[in-house]
Structure formats: structure tokens, C-alpha cells
PDB file of N, CA and C in Angstrom:
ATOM      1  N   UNK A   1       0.829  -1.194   0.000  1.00  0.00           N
ATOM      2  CA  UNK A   1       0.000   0.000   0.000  1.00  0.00           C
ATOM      3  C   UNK A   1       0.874   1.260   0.000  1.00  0.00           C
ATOM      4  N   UNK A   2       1.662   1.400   1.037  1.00  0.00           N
ATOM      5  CA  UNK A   2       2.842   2.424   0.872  1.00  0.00           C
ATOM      6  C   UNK A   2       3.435   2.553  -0.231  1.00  0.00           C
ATOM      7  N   UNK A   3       3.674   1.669  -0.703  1.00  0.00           N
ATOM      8  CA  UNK A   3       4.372   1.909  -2.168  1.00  0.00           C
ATOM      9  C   UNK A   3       3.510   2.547  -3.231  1.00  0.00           C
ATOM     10  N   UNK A   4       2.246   2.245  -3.631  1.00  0.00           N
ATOM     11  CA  UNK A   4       0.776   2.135  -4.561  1.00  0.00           C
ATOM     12  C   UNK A   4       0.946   4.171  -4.034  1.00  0.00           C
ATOM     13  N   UNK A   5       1.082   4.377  -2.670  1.00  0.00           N
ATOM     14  CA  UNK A   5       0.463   5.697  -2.552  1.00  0.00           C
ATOM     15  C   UNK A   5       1.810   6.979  -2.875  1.00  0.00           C
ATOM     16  N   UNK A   6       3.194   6.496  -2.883  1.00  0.00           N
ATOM     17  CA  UNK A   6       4.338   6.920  -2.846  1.00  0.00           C
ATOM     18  C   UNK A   6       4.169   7.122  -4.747  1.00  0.00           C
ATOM     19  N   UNK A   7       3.825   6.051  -5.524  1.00  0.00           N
ATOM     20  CA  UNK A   7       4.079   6.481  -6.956  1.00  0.00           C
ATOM     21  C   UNK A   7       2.884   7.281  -7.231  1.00  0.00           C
ATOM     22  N   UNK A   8       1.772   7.233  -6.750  1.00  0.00           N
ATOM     23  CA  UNK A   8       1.026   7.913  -7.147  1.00  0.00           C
ATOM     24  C   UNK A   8       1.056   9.583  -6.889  1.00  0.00           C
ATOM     25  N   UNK A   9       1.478   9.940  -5.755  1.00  0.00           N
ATOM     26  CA  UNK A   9       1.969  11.411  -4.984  1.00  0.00           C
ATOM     27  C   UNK A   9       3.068  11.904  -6.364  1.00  0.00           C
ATOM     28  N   UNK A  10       3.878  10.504  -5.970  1.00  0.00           N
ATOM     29  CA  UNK A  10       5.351  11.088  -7.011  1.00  0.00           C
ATOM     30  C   UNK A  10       4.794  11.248  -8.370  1.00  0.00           C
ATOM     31  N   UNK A  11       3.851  10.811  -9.039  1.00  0.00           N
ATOM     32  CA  UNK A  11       3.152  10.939 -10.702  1.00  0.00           C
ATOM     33  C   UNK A  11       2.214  12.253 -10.628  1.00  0.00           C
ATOM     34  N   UNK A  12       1.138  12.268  -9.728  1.00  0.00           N
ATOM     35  CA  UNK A  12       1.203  13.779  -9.594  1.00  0.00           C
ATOM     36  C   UNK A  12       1.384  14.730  -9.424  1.00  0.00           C
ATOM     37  N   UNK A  13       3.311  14.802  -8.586  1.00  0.00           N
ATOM     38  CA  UNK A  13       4.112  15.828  -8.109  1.00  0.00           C
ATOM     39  C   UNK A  13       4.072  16.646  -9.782  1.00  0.00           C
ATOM     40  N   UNK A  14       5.431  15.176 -10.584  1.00  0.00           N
ATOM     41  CA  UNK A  14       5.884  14.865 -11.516  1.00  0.00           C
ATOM     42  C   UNK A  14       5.098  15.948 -12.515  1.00  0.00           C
ATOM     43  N   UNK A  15       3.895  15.528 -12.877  1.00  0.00           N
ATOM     44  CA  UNK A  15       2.896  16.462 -13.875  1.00  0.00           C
ATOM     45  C   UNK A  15       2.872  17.827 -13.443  1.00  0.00           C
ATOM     46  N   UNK A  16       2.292  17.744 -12.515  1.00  0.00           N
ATOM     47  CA  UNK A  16       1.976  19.033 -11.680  1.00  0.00           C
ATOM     48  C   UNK A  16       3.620  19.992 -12.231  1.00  0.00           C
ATOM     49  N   UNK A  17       4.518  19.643 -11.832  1.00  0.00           N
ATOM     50  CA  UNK A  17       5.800  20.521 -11.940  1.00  0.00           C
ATOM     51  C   UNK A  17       6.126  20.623 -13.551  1.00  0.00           C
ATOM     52  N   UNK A  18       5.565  19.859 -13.998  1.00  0.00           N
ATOM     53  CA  UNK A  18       6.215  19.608 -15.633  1.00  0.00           C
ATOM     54  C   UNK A  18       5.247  20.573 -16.340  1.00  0.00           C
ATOM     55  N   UNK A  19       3.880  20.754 -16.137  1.00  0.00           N
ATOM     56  CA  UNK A  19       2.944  21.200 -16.188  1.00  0.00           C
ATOM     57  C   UNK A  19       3.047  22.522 -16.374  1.00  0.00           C
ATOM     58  N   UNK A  20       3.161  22.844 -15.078  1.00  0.00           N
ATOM     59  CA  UNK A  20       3.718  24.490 -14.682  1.00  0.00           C
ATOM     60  C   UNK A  20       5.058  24.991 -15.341  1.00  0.00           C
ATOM     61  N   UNK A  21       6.189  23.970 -15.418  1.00  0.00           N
ATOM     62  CA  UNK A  21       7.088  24.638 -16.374  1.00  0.00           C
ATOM     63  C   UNK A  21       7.066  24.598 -17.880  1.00  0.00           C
ATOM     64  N   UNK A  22       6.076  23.749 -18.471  1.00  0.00           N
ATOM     65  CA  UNK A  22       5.473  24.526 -19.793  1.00  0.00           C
ATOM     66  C   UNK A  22       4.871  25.339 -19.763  1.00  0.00           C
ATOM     67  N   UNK A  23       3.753  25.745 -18.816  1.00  0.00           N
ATOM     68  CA  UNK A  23       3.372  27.071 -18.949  1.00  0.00           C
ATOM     69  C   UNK A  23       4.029  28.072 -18.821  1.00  0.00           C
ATOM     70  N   UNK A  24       4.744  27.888 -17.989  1.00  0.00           N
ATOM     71  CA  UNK A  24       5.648  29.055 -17.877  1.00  0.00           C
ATOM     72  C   UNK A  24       6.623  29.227 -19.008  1.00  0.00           C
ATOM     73  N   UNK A  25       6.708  28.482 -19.502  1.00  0.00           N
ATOM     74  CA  UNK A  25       7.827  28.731 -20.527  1.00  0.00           C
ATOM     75  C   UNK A  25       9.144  28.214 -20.630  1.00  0.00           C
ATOM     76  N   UNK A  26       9.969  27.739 -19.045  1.00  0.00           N
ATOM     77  CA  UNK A  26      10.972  27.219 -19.094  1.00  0.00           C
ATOM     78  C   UNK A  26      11.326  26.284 -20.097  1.00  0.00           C
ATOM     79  N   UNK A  27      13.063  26.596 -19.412  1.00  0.00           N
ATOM     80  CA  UNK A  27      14.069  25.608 -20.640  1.00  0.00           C
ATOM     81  C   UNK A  27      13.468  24.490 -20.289  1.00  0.00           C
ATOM     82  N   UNK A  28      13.383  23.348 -21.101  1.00  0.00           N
ATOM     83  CA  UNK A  28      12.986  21.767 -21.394  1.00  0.00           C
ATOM     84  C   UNK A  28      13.770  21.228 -19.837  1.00  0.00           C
ATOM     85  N   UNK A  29      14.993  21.264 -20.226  1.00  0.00           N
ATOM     86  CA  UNK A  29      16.463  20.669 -19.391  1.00  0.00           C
ATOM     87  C   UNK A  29      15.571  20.759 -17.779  1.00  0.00           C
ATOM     88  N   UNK A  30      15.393  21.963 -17.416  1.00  0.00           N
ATOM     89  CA  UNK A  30      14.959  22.800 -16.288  1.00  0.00           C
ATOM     90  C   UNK A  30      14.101  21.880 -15.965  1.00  0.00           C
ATOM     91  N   UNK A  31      12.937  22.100 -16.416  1.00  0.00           N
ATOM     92  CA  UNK A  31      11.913  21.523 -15.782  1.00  0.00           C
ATOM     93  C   UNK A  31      11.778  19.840 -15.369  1.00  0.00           C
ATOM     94  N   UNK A  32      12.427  19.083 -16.402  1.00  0.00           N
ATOM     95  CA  UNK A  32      12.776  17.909 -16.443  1.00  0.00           C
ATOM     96  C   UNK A  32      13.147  17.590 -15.041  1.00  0.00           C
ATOM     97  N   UNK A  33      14.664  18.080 -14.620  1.00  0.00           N
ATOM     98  CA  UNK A  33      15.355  18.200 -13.833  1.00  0.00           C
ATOM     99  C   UNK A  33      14.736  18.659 -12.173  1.00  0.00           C
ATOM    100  N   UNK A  34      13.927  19.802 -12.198  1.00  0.00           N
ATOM    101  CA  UNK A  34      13.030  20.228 -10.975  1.00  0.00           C
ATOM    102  C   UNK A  34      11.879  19.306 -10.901  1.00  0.00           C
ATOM    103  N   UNK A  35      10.990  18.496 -12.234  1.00  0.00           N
ATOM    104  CA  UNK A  35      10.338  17.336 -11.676  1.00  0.00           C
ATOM    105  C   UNK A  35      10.604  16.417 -10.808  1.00  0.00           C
ATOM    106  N   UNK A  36      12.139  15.922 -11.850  1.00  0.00           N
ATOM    107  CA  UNK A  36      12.183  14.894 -10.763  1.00  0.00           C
ATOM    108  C   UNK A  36      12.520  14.738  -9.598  1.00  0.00           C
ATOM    109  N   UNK A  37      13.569  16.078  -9.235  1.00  0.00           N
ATOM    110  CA  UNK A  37      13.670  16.225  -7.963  1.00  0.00           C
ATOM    111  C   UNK A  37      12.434  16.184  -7.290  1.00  0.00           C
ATOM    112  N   UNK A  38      11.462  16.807  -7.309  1.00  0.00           N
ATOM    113  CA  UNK A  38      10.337  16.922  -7.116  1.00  0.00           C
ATOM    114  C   UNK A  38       9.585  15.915  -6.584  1.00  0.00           C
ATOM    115  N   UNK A  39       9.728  14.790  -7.708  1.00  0.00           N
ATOM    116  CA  UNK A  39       8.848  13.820  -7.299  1.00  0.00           C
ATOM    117  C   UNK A  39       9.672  12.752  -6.795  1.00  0.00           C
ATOM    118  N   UNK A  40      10.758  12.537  -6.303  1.00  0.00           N
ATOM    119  CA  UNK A  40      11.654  12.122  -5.826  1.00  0.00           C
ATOM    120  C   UNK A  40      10.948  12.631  -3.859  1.00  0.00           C
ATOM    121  N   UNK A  41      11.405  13.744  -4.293  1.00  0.00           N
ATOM    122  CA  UNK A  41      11.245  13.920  -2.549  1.00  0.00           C
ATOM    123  C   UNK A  41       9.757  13.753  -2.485  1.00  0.00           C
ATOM    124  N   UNK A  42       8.839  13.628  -3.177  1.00  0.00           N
ATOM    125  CA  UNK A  42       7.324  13.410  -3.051  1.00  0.00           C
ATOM    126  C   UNK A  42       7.320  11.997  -2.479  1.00  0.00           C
ATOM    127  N   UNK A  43       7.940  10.798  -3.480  1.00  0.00           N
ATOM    128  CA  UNK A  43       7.628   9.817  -3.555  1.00  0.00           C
ATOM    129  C   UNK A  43       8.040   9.003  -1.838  1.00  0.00           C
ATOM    130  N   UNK A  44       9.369   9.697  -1.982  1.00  0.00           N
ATOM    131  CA  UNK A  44       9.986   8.884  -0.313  1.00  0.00           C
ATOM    132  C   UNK A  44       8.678   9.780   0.966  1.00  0.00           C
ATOM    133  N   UNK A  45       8.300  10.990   0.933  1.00  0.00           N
ATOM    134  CA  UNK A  45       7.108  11.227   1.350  1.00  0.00           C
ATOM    135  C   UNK A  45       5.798  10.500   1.556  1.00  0.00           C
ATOM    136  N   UNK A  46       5.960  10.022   0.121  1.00  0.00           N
ATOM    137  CA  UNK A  46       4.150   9.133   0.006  1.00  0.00           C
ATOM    138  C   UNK A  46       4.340   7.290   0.906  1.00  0.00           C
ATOM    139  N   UNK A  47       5.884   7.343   0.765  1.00  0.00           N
ATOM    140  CA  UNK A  47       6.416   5.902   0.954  1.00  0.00           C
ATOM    141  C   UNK A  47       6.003   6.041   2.556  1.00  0.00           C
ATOM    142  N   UNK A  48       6.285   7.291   3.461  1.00  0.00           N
ATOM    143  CA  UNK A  48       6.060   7.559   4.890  1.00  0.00           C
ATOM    144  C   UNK A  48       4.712   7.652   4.801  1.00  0.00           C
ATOM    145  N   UNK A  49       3.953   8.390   4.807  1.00  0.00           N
ATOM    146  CA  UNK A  49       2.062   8.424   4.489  1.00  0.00           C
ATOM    147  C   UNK A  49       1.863   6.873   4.425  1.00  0.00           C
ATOM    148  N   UNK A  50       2.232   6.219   3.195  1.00  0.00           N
ATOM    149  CA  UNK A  50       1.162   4.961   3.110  1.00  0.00           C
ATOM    150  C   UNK A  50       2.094   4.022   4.219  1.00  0.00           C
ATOM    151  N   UNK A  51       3.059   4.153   4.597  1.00  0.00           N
ATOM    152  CA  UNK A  51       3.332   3.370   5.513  1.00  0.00           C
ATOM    153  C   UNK A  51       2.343   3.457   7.139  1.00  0.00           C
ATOM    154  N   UNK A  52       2.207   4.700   7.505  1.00  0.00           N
ATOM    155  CA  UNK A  52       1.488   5.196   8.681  1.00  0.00           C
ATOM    156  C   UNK A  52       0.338   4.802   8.765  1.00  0.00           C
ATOM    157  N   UNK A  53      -0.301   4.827   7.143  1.00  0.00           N
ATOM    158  CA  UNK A  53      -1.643   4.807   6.586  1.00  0.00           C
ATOM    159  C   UNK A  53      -2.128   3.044   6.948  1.00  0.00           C
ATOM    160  N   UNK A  54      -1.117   2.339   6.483  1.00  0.00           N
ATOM    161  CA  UNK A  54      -1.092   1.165   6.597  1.00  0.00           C
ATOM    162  C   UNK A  54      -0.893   0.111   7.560  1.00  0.00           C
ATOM    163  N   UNK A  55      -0.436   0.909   8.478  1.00  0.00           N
ATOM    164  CA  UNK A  55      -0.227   0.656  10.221  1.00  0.00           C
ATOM    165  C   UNK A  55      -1.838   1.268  11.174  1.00  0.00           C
ATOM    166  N   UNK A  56      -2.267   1.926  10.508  1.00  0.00           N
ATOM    167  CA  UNK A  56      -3.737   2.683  11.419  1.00  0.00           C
ATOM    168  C   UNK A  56      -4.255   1.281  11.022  1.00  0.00           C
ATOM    169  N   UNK A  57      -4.641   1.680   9.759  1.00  0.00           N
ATOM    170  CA  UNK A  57      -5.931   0.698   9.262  1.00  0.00           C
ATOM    171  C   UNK A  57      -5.764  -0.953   9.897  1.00  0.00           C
ATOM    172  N   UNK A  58      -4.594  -1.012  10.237  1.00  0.00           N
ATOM    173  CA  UNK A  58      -4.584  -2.765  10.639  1.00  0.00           C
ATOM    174  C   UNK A  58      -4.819  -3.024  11.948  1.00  0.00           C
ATOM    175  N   UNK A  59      -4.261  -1.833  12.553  1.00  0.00           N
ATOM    176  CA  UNK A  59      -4.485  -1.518  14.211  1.00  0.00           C
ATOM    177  C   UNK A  59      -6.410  -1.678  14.216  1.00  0.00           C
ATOM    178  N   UNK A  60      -6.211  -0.679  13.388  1.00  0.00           N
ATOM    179  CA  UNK A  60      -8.101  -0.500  12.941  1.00  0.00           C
ATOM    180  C   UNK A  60      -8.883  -1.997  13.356  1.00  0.00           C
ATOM    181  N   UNK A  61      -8.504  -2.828  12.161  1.00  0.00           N
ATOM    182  CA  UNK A  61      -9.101  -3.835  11.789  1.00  0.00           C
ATOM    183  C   UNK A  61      -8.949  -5.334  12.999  1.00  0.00           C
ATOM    184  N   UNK A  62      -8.043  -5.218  13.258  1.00  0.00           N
ATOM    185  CA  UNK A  62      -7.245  -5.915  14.218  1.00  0.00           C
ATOM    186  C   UNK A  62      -8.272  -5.605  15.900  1.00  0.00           C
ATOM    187  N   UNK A  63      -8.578  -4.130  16.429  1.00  0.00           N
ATOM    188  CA  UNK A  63      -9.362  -4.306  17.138  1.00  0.00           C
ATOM    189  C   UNK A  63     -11.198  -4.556  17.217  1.00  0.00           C
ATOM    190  N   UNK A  64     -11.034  -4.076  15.748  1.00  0.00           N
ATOM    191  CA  UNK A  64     -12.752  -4.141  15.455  1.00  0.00           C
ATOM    192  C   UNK A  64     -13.018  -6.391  15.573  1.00  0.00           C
ATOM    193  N   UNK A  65     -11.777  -6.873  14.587  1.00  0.00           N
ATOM    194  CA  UNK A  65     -12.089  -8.339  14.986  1.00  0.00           C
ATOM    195  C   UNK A  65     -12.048  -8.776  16.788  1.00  0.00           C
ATOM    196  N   UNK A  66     -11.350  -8.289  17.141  1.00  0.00           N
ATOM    197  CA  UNK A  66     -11.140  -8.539  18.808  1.00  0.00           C
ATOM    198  C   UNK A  66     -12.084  -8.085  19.765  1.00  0.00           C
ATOM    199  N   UNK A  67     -12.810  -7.241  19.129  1.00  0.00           N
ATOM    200  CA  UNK A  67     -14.313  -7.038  19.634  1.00  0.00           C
ATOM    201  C   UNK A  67     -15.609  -7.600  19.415  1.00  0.00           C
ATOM    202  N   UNK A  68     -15.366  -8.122  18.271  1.00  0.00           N
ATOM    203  CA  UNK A  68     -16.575  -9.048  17.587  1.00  0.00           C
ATOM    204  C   UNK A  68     -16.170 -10.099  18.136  1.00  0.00           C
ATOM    205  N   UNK A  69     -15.186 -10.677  18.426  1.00  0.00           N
ATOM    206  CA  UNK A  69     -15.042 -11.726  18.717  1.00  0.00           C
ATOM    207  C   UNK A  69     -14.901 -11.787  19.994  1.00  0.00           C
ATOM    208  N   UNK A  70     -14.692 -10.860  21.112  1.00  0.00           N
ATOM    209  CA  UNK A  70     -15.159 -10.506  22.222  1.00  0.00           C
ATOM    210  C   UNK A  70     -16.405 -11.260  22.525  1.00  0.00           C
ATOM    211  N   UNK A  71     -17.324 -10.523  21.525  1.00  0.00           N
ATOM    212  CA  UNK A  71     -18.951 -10.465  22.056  1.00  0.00           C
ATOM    213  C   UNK A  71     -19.233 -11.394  21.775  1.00  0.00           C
ATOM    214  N   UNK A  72     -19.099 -12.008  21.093  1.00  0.00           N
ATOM    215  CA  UNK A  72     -19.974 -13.515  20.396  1.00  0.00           C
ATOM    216  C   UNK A  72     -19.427 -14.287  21.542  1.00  0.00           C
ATOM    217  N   UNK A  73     -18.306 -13.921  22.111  1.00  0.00           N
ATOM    218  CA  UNK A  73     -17.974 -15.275  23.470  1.00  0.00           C
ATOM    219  C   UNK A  73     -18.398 -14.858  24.162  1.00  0.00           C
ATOM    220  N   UNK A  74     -18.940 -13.840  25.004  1.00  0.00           N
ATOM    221  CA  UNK A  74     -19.066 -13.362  25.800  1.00  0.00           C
ATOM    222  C   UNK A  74     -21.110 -13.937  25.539  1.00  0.00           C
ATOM    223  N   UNK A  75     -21.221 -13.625  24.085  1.00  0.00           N
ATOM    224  CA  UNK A  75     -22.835 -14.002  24.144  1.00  0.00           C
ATOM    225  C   UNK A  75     -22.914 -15.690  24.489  1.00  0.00           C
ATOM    226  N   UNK A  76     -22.065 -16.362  23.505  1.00  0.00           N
ATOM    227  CA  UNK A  76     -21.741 -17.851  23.579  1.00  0.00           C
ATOM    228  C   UNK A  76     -22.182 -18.239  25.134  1.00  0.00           C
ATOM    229  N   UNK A  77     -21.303 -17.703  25.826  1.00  0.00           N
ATOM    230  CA  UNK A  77     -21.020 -17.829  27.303  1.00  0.00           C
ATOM    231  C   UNK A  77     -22.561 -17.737  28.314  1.00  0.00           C
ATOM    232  N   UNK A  78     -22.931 -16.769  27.441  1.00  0.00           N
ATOM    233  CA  UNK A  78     -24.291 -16.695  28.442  1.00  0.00           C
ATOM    234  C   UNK A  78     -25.541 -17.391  27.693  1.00  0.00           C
ATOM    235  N   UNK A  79     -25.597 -17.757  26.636  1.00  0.00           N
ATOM    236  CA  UNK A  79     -26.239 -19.200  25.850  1.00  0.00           C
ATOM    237  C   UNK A  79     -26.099 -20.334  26.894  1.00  0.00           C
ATOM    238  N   UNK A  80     -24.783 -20.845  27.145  1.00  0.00           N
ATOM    239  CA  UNK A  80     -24.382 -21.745  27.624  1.00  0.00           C
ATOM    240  C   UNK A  80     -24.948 -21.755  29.125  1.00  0.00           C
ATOM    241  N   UNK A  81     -24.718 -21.196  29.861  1.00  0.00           N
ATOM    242  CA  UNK A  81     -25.055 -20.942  31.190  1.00  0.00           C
ATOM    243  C   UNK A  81     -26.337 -21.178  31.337  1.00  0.00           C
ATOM    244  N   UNK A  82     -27.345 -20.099  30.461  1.00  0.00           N
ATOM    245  CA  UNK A  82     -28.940 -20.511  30.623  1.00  0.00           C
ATOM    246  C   UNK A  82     -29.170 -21.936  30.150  1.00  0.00           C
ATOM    247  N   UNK A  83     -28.626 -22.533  29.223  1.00  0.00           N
ATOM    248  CA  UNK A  83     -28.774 -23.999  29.107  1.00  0.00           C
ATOM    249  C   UNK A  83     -28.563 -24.974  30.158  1.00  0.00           C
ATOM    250  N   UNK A  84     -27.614 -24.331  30.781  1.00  0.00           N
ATOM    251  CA  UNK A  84     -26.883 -25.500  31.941  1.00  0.00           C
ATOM    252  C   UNK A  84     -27.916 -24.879  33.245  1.00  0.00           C
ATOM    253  N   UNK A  85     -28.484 -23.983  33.395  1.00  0.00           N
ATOM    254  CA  UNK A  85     -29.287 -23.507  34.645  1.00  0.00           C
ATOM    255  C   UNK A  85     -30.781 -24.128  34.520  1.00  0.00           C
ATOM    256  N   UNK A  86     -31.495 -24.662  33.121  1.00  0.00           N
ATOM    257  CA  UNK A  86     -32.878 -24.664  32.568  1.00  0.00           C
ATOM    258  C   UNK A  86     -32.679 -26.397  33.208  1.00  0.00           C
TER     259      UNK A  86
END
């Protein structure tokens, strides 16, 4: 996932800068050169984001199962009990 979100940041740095230095007019060389710097430092950026991004969501997911699965024992448990009390 970190990676998927690092090229994508870095492909729209990339345009975005290439973009603006045709409009503007710059030398070819120039702009080339300030893209990729550009999307260079974007990309090791996006590589930190989807890494963080990708550490929430599992934390995320990881307690939402540990709660469901909490309750269903916890319901299990009291199924069981009224059976064994009847």
C-alpha cells in the first residue's frame, strides 16, 4: 500500500511541476530536472504516508475483529449458562 500511494503522490508531483514549467515557458532541461527532484522527494514522502496509513488501518481492523469476537464469546457464554441452569 505504501508503495501504490508513494508512486502515485510522485506521478502527480511529476505532472503538476512539468505542467507548470510549460506554462511558464521554461528551458525543457529545467523543468525535467526540478520534476524529478520533485517527485523524488514526493515519492519517499508518500512511501512515509502509506506506511502510517497502513499501520492505522490494521491496528483498525485488528481491534474491530477482537471485539466481535469478544462479544460472540461473551454471548456464547451466556447461551451456555442458561442452558446449563434450565
Amino acid at each position: 500500500m505504501a508503495l501504490h500511494v508513494a508512486c502515485r503522490l510522485a506521478l502527480i508531483a511529476f505532472a503538476t511541476v512539468s505542467t507548470q514549467g510549460v506554462l511558464e515557458g521554461a528551458a525543457f532541461e529545467a523543468v525535467i530536472l526540478s520534476a524529478l527532484q520533485i517527485g523524488a522527494g514526493v515519492f519517499f514522502t508518500g512511501l512515509l504516508i502509506g506506511e502510517v496509513t497502513r499501520r492505522l488501518i490494521e491496528d483498525m481492523v485488528q481491534t474491530t475483529v477482537r471485539r466481535i469476537l469478544d462479544e460472540q464469546t461473551t454471548r456464547d457464554g451466556h447461551q451456555e449458562m442458561k442452558t446449563a441452569t434450565a
